[in-house]
Structures are given as structure tokens and as C-alpha cells.
N, C-alpha and C. Protein backbone atom coordinates (compact mmCIF):
# COMPACT_ATOMS: atom_id res chain seq x y z
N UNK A 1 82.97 83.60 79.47
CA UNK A 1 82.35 83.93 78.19
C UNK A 1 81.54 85.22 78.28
N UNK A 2 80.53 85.46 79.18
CA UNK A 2 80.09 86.75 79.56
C UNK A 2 81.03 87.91 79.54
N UNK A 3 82.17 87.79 79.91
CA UNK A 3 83.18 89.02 80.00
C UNK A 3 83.12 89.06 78.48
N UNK A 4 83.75 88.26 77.85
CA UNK A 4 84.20 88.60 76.60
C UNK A 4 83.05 88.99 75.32
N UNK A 5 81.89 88.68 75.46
CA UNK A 5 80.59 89.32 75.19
C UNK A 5 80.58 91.05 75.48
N UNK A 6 80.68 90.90 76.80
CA UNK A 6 80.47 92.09 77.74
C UNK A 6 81.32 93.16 77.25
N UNK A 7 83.02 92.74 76.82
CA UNK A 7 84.24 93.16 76.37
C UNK A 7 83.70 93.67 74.47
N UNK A 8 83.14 92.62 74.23
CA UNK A 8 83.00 92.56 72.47
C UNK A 8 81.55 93.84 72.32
N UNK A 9 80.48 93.67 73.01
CA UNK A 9 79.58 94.62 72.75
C UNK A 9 79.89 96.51 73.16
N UNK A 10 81.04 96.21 74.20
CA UNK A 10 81.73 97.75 74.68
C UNK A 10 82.21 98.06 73.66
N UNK A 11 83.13 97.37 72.43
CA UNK A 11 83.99 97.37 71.13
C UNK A 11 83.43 98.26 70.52
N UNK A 12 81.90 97.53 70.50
CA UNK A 12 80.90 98.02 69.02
C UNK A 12 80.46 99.57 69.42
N UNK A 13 80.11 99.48 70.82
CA UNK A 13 79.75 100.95 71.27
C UNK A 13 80.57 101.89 71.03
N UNK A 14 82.15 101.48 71.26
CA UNK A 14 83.06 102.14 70.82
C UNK A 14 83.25 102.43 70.00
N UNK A 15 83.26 101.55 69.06
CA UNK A 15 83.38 102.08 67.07
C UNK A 15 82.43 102.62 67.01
N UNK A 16 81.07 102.79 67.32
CA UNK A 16 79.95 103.29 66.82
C UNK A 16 80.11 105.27 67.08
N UNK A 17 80.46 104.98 68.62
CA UNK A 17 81.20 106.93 69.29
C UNK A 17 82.01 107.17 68.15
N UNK A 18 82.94 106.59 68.12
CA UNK A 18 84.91 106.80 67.28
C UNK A 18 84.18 107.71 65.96
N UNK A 19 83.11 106.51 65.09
CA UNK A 19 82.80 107.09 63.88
C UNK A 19 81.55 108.10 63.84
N UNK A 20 81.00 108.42 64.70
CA UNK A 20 80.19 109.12 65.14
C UNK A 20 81.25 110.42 65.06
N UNK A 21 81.77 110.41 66.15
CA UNK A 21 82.88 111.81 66.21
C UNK A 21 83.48 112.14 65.08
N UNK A 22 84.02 111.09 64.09
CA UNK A 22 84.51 111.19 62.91
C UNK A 22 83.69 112.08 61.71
N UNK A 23 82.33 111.69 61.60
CA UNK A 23 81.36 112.36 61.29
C UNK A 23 81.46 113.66 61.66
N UNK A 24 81.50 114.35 63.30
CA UNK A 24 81.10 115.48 63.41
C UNK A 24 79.61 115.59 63.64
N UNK A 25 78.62 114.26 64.11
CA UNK A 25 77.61 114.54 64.56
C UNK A 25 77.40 114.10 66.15
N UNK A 26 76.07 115.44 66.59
CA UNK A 26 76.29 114.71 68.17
C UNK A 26 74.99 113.77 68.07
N UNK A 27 75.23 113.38 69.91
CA UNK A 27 74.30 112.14 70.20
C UNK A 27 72.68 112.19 69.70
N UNK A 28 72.71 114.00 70.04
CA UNK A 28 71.37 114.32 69.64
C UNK A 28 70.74 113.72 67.82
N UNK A 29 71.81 114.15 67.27
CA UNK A 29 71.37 113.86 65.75
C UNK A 29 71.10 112.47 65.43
N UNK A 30 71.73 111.38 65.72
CA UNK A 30 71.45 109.96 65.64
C UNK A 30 70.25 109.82 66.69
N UNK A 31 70.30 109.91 67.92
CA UNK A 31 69.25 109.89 68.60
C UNK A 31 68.04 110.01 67.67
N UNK A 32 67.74 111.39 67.03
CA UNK A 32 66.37 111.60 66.31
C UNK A 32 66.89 110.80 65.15
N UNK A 33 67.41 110.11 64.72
CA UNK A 33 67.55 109.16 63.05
C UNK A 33 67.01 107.88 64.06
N UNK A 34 67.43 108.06 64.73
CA UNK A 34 66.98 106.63 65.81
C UNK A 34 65.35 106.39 65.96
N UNK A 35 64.84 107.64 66.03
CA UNK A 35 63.51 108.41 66.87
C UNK A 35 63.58 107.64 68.54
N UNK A 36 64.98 107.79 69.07
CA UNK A 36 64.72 107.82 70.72
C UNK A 36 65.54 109.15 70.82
N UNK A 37 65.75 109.48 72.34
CA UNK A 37 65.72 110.79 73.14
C UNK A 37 67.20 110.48 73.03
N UNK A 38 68.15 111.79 73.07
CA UNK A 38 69.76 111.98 72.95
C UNK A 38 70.25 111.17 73.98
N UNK A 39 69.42 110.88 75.49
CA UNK A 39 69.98 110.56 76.94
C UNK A 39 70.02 109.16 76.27
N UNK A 40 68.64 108.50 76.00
CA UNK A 40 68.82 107.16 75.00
C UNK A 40 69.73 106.64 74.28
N UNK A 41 70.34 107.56 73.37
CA UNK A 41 71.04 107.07 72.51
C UNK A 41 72.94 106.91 73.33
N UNK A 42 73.25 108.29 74.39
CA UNK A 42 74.05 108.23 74.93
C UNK A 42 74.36 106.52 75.65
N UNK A 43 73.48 105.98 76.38
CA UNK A 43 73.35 104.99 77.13
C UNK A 43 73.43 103.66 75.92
N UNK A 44 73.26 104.08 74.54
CA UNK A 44 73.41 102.80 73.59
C UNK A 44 75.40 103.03 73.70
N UNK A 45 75.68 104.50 73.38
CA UNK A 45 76.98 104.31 73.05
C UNK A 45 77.63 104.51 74.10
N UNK A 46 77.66 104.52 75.18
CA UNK A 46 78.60 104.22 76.38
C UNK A 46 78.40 102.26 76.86
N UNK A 47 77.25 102.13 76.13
CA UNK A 47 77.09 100.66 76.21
C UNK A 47 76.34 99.90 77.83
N UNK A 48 75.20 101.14 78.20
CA UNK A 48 74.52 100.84 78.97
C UNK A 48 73.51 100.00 78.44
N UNK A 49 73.22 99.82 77.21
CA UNK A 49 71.93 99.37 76.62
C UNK A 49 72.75 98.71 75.60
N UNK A 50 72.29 97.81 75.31
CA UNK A 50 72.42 96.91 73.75
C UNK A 50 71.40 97.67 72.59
N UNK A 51 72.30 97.36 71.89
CA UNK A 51 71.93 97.99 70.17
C UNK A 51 71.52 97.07 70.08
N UNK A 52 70.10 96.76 69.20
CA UNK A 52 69.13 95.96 68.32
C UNK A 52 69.82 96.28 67.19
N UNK A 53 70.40 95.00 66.74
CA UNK A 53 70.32 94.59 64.87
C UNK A 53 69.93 95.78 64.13
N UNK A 54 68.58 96.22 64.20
CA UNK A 54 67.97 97.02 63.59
C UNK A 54 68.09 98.56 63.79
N UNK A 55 69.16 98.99 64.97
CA UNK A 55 69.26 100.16 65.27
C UNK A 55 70.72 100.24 64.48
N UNK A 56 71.33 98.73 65.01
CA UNK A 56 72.94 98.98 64.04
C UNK A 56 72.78 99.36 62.58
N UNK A 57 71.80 98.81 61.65
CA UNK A 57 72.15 98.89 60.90
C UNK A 57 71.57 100.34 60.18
N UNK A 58 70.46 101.26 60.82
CA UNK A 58 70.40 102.42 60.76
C UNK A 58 71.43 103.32 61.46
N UNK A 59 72.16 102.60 62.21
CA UNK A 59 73.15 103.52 62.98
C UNK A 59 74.66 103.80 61.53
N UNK A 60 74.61 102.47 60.79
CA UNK A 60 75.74 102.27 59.96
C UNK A 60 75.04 103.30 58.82
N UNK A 61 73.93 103.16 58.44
CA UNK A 61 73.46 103.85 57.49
C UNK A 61 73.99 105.69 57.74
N UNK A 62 73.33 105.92 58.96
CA UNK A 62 73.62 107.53 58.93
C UNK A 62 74.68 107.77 58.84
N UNK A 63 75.81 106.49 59.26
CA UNK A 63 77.39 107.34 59.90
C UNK A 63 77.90 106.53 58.31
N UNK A 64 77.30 106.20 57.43
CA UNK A 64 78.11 105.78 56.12
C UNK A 64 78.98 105.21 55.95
N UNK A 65 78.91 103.79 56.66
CA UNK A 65 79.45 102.99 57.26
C UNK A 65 78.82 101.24 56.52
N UNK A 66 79.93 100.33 56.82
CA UNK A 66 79.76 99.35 56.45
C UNK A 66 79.62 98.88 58.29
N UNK A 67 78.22 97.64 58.14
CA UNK A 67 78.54 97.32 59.49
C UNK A 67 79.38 96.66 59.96
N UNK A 68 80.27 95.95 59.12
CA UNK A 68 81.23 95.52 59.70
C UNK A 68 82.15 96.15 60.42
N UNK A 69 82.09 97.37 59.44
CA UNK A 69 83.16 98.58 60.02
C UNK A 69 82.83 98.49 61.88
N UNK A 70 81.87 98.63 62.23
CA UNK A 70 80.82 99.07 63.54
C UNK A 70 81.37 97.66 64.50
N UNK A 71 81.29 96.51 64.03
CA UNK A 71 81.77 95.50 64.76
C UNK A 71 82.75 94.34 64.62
N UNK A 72 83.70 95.36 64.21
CA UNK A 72 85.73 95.36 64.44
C UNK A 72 85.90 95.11 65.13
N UNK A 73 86.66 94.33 65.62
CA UNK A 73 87.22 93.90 67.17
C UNK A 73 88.43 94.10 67.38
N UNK A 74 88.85 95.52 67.86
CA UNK A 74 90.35 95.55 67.73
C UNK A 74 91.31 94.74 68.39
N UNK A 75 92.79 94.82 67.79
CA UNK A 75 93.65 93.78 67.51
C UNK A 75 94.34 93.80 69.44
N UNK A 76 94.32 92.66 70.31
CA UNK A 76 94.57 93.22 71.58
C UNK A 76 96.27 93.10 71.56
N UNK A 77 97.75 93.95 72.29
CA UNK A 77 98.65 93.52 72.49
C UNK A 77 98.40 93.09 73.44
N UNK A 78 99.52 91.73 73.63
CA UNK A 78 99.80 90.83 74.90
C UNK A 78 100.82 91.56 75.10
């Protein structure tokens, strides 16, 4: 169960980069919408750190985003 946690929170980090890049903004700019440091925010979206509830849903806000969008779980092939 831990893996698949472990697997599901890498997801969100991932959608969060994907639409980030989509945007055209860097780490630095969410970082300060965040008010933590760019190295900070890098380590949320490579998924060294867990996102707080409350960072997702300012994170969905800047990138104009539904949060669901943010925690999609893409479809795996077998």
C-alpha cells in the first residue's frame, strides 16, 4: 500500500510539473505564489516533499486548473 501511495503522490507531482510547463511558468514563479524559496518548491514537484491540501489548491489556482485536473491518475497499460 505504501508503494502505491508513494506511486499516486509522484502522479500529482507530475501533473502539477506537466501543467506548470504548459503554462510556461518556472519553479521560481509558483515558488513566490507559494511564498517558499524556488529550491522548495522544486523538491514539492520532483516529489521530495508532500504538497499540503492548502498548497494544492493555490498551486491549482495559479496554474488555472481544476484540482482534480492535479490529481489524475493516469490510465496504467498492462
Amino acid at each position: 500500500m505504501a508503494d502505491t501511495i508513494t506511486e499516486k503522490l509522484q502522479t500529482i507531482a507530475s501533473n502539477i510539473r506537466a501543467k506548470r510547463l504548459y503554462r510556461n511558468y518556472s519553479q521560481d514563479y509558483l515558488g513566490r505564489k507559494l511564498n517558499i524559496s524556488q529550491n522548495a518548491y522544486s523538491k514539492l514537484e520532483c516529489g521530495y516533499t508532500k504538497v499540503s491540501f492548502e498548497k494544492l489548491l493555490i498551486i491549482a489556482d495559479v496554474l488555472n486548473v481544476d484540482v482534480a485536473e492535479l490529481l489524475k491518475m493516469q490510465d496504467k497499460l498492462n
